[in-house]
Protein backbone atom coordinates (compact mmCIF):
# COMPACT_ATOMS: atom_id res chain seq x y z
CA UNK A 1 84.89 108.23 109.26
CA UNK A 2 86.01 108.36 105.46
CA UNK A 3 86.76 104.91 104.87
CA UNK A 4 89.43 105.38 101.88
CA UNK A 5 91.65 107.99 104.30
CA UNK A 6 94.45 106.61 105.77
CA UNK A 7 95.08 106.35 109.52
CA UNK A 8 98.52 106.34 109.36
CA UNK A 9 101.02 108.76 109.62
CA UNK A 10 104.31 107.69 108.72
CA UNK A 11 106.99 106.67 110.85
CA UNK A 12 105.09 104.18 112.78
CA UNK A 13 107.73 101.94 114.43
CA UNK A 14 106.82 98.61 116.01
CA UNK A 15 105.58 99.04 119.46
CA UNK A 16 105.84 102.60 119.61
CA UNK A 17 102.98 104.08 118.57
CA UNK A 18 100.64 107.43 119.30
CA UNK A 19 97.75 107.00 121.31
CA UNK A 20 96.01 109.26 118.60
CA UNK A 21 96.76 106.15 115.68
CA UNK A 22 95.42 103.52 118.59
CA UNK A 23 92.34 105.06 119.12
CA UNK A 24 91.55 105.46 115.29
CA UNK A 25 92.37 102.20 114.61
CA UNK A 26 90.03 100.99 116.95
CA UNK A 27 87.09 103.13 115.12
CA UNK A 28 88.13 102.11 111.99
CA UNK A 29 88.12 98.89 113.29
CA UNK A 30 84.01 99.13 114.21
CA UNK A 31 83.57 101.34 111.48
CA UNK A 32 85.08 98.73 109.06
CA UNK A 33 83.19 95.82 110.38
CA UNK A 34 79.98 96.41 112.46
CA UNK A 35 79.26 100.02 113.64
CA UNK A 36 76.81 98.95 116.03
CA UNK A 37 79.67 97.74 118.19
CA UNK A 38 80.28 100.97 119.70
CA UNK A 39 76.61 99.84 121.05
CA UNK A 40 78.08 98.22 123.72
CA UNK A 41 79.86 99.37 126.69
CA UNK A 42 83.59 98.40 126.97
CA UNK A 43 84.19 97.62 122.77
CA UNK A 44 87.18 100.39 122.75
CA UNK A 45 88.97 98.16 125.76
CA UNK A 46 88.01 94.60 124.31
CA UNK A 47 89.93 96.24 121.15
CA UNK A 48 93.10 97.50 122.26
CA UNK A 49 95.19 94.75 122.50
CA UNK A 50 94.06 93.18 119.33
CA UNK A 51 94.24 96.37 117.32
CA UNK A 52 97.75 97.00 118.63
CA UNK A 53 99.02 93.84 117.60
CA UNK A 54 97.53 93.91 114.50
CA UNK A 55 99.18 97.46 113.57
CA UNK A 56 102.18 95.26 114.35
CA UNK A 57 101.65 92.99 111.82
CA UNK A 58 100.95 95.75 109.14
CA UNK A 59 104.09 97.68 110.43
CA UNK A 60 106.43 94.69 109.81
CA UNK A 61 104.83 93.33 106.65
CA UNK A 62 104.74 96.59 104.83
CA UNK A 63 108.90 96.86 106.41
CA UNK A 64 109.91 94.13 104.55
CA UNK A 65 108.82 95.59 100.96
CA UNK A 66 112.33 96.48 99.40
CA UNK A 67 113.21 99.44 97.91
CA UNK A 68 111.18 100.05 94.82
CA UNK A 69 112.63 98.51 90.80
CA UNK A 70 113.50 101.45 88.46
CA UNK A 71 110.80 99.80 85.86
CA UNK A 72 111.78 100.91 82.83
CA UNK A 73 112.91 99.92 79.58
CA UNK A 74 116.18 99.49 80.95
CA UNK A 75 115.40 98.31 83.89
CA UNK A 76 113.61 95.32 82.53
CA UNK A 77 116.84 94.14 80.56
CA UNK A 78 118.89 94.48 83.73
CA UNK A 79 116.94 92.92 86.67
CA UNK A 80 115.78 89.31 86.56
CA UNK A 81 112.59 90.04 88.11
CA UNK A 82 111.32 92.45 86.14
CA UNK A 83 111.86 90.09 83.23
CA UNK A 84 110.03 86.66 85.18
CA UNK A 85 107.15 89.09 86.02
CA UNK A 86 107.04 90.67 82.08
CA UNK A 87 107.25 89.17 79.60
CA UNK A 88 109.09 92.01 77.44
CA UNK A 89 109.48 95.93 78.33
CA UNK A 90 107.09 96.66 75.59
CA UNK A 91 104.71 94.31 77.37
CA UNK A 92 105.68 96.08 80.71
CA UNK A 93 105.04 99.92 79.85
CA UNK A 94 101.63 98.52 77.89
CA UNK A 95 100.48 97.14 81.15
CA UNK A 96 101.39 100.73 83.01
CA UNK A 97 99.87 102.46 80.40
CA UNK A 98 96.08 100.67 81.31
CA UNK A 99 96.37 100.27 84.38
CA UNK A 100 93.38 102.21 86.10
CA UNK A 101 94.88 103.55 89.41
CA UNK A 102 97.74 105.06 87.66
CA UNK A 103 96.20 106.23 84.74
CA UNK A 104 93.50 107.82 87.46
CA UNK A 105 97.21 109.05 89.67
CA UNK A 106 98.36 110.69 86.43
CA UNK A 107 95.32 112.29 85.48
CA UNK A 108 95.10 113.60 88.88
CA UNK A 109 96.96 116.98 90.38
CA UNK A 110 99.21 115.61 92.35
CA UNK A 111 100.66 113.08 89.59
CA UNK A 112 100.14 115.25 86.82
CA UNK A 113 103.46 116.49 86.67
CA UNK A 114 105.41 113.53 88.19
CA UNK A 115 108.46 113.16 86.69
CA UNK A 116 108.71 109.32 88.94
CA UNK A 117 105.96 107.17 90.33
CA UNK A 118 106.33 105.00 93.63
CA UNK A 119 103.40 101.95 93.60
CA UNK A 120 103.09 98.20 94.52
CA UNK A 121 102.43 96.20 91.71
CA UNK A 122 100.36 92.75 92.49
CA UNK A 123 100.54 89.73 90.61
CA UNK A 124 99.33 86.29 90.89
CA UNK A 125 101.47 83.28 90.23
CA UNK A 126 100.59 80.56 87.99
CA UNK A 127 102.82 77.13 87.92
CA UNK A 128 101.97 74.98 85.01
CA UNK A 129 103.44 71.24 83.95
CA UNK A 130 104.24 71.12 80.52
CA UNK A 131 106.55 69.13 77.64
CA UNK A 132 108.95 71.43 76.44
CA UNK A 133 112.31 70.85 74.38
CA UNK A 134 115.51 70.66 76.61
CA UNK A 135 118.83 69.31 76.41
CA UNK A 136 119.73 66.04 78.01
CA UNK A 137 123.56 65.58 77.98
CA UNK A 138 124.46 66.29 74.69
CA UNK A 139 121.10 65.88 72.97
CA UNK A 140 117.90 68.01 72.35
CA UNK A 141 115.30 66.13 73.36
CA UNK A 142 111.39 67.01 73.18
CA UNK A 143 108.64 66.43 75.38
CA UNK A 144 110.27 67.06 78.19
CA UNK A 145 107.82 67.65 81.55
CA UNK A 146 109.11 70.76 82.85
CA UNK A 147 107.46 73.52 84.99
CA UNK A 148 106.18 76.92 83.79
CA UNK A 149 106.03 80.19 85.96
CA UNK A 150 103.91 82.57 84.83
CA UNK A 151 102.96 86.06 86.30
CA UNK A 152 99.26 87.10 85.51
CA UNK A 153 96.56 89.57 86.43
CA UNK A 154 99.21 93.10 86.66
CA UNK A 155 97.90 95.63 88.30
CA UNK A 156 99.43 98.73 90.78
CA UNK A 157 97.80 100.22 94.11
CA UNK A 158 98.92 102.79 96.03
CA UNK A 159 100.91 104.96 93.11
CA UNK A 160 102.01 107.90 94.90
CA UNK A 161 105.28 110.52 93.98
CA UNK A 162 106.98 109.64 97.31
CA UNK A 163 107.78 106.44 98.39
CA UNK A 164 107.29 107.11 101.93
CA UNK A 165 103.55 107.97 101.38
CA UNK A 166 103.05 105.00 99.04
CA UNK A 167 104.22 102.92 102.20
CA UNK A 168 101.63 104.73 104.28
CA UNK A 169 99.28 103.96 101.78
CA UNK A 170 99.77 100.06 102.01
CA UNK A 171 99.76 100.12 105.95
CA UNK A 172 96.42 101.53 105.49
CA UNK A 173 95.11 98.77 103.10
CA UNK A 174 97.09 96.37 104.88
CA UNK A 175 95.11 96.80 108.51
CA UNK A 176 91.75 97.40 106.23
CA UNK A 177 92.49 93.77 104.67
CA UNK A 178 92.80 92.19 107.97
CA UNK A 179 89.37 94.43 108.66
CA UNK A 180 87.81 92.91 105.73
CA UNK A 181 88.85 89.49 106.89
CA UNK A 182 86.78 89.78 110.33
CA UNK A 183 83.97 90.75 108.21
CA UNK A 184 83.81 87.89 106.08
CA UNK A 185 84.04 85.77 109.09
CA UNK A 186 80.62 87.85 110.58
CA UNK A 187 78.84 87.64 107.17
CA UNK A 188 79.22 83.85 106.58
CA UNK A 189 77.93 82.82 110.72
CA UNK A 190 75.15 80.47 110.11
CA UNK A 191 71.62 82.09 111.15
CA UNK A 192 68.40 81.19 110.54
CA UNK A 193 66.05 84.10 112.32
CA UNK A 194 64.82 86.03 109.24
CA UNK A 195 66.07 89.47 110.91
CA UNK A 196 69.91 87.88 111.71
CA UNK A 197 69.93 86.61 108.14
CA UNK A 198 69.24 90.48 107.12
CA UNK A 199 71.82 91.32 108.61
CA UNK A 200 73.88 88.95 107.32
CA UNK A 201 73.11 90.08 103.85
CA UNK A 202 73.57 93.89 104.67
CA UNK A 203 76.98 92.45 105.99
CA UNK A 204 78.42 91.02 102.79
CA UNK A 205 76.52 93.75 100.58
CA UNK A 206 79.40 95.74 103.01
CA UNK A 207 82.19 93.70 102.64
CA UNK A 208 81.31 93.92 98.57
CA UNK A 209 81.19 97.38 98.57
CA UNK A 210 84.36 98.11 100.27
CA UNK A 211 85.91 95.94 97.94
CA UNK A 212 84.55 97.48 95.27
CA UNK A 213 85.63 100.51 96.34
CA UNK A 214 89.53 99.16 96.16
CA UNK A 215 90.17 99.12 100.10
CA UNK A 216 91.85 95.92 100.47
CA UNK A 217 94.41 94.18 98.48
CA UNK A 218 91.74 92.05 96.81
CA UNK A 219 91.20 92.89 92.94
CA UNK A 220 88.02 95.01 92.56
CA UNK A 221 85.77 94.04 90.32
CA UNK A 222 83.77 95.78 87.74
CA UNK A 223 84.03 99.33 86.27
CA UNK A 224 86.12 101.55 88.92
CA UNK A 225 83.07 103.12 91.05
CA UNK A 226 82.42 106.48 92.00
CA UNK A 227 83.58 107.18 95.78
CA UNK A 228 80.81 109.62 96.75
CA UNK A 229 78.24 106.72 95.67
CA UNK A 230 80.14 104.63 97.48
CA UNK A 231 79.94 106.62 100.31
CA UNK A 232 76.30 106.97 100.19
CA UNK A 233 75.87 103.04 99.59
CA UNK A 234 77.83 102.47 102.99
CA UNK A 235 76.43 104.35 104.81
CA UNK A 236 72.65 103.50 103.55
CA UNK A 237 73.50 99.93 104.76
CA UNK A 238 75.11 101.42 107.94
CA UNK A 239 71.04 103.05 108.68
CA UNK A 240 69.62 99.68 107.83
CA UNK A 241 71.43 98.17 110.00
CA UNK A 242 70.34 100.52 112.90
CA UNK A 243 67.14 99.80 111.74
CA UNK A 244 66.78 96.25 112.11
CA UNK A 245 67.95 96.90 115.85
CA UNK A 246 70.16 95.52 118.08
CA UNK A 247 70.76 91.97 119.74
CA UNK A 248 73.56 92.21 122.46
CA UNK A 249 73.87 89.08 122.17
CA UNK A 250 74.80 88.73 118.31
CA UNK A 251 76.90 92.22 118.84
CA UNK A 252 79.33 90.50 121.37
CA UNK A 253 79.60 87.58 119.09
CA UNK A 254 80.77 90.14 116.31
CA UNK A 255 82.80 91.77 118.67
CA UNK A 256 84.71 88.53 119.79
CA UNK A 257 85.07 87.99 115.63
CA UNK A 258 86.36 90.91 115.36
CA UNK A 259 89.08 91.16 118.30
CA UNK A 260 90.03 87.42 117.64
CA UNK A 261 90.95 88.42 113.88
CA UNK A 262 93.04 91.50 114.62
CA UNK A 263 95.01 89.45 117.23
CA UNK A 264 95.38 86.82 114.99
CA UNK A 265 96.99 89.46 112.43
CA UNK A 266 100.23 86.96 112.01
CA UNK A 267 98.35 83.88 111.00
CA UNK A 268 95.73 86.26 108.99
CA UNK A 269 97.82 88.04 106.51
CA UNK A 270 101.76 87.53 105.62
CA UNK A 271 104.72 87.76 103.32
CA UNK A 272 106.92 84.99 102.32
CA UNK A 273 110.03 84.96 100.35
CA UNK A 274 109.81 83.41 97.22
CA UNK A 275 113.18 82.12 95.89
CA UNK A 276 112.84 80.78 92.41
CA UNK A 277 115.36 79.56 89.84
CA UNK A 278 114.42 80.15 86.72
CA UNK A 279 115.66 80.22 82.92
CA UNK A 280 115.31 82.91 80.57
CA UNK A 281 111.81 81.31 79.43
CA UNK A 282 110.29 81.21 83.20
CA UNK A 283 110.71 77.57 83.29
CA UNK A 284 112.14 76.22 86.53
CA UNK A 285 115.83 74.76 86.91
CA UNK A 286 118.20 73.56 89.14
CA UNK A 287 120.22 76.74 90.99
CA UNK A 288 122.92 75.00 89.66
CA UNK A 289 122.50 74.53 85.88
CA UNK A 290 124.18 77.54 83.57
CA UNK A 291 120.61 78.58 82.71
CA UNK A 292 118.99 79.44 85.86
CA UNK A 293 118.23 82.57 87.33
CA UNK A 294 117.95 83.32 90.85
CA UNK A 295 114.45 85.51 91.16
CA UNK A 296 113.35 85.94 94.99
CA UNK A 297 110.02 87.99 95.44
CA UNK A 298 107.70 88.74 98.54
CA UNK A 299 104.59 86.79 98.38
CA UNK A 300 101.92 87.96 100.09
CA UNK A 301 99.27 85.51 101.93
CA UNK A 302 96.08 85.58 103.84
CA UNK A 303 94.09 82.95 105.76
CA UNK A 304 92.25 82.57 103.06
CA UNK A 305 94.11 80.64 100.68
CA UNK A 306 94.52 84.15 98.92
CA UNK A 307 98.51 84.67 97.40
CA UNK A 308 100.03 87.21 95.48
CA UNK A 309 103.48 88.32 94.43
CA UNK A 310 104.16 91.68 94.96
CA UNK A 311 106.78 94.02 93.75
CA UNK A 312 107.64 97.78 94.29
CA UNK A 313 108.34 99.89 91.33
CA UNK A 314 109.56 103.54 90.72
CA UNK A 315 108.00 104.33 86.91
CA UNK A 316 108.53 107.02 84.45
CA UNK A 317 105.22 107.77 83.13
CA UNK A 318 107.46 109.65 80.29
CA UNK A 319 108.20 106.18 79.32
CA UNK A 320 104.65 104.79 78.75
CA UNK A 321 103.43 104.63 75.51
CA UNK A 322 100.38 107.79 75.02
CA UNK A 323 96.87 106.56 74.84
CA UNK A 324 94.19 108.42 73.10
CA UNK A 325 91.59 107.15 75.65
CA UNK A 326 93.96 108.17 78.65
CA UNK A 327 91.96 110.97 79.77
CA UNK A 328 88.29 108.90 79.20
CA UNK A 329 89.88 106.39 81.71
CA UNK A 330 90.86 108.75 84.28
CA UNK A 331 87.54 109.80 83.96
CA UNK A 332 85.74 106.43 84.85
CA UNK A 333 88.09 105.50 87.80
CA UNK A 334 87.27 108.70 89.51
């Protein structure tokens, strides 16, 4: 099973689903975690019911994204959350402009000729305490302790032409970051029997490599890598896996990990709304005072501790400023 293919559809309701996307859920599941669950007899049944409710979860989460910001120069001067996120439209557009997986999108032949991109963008949140000028009655006094909101560390996934697809998309990364979850919970059990503890370590070398590979919502890290490599990597630790052999034992425990985490979905990964009043500088206010804005944003969360605001946007990739090294990057992500 290719890893970075989606198992979804499109037009996945909640609770009504084929018994096609059920069943490949529950592979992707094993295949996503431990493969050597399909080792024991009766995994696909011990699965159901906690892959089921965890497509529920990524059904409704990816549901509440609104309708995706017209991000453009305009754009930024009309909605308030475009300009908390960015700092200017300049600053916006520069940010489109590097961003590997839509330079790679544009680059590619099905966004070559895109006249409008749909994509998520993800950013973190940062509050800050700081002494600022303000004015105090009738006086502008300094040093101040106010709070700053900043939005840091930009980037878009899932850049597709049609919205509908891009939503696909994210229900796809959405169930493999609740996959990725389970596996972190297998590769940090305590062991100490030198062949468990290899196993361990193939287990996060796993978990690293689908991350590097951009397959949850977690930022990847390092130069984009090349999927066929990746590929091969997986599946390399996939053999040495098999090769260290097989403890029933251990297997169920994954197993249980596994099915606990997927019906768990709710409590493992969420949006909240984020309602924030905020002036023209980012700095928060009172919703009553002259000066605020009201800016409400999905947040997402995972059990983690892990946060991250994200926002839809439709772009223009006529309106981002031409790079010389665009096709060099395109290039590298692929």
């Amino acid at each position: 099973m290719n890893l970075f293919q989606s198992i979804f559809r499109g037009g996945e309701s909640r609770g009504r689903y084929p018994e096609s996307l059920i069943e490949a859920a529950i592979e992707r599941a094993v295949e996503g975690t431990d493969a050597r669950l399909r080792l024991l007899p009766g995994y696909r049944k011990r699965l159901r019911v906690p892959v089921i409710q965890a497509i529920d979860q990524v059904v409704a989460l990816v549901d509440t994204i609104p309708a995706p910001l017209v991000a453009g120069r305009r754009g930024h001067g009309e909605d308030p959350r475009l300009a908390a996120v960015f700092s200017s439209a300049e600053d916006m557009l520069r940010t489109f402009g590097r961003d590997p997986a839509l330079t790679a999108f544009l680059a590619a032949p099905e966004g070559a000729d895109a006249e409008r991109v749909t994509c998520l963008l993800l950013a973190e949140r940062v509050e800050r305490n700081i002494l600022g000028m303000d004015l105090v009655g009738d006086q502008v006094r300094r040093d101040v302790p106010q709070v700053a909101v900043n939005f840091t560390g930009h980037r878009l996934v899932d850049p597709r032409v049609d919205e509908a697809e891009m939503r696909r998309a994210l229900q796809r990364r959405a169930f493999d970051h609740l996959l990725a979850l389970a596996l972190s919970r297998i590769a940090e059990v305590r062991v100490e029997r030198e062949d468990l503890i290899r196993q361990r370590d193939l287990l996060r070398r796993k978990r690293a490599a689908l991350e590097r590979g951009g397959w949850t919502f977690a930022e990847a890290q390092g130069a984009p890598p090349d999927l066929a490599a990746l590929m091969a990597e997986l599946d390399a630790i996939t053999g040495q896996l098999a090769v260290l052999g097989v403890d029933e034992g251990v297997l169920r425990a994954h197993l249980g990990i596994v099915a606990d985490s997927l019906a768990e979905a709710e409590r493992q990964f969420w949006a909240e709304e984020l309602d924030l009043s905020l002036d023209t500088m980012n700095i928060r206010r009172d919703a009553g005072e002259p000066s605020a804005r009201r800016i409400v944003l999905n947040e997402l969360h995972n059990a983690r501790g892990w946060r991250l605001v994200m926002l839809p946007l439709m772009i223009a990739p006529g309106e981002i400023p031409p790079r010389e090294d665009f096709v060099a990057a395109a290039e590298r992500y692929l």
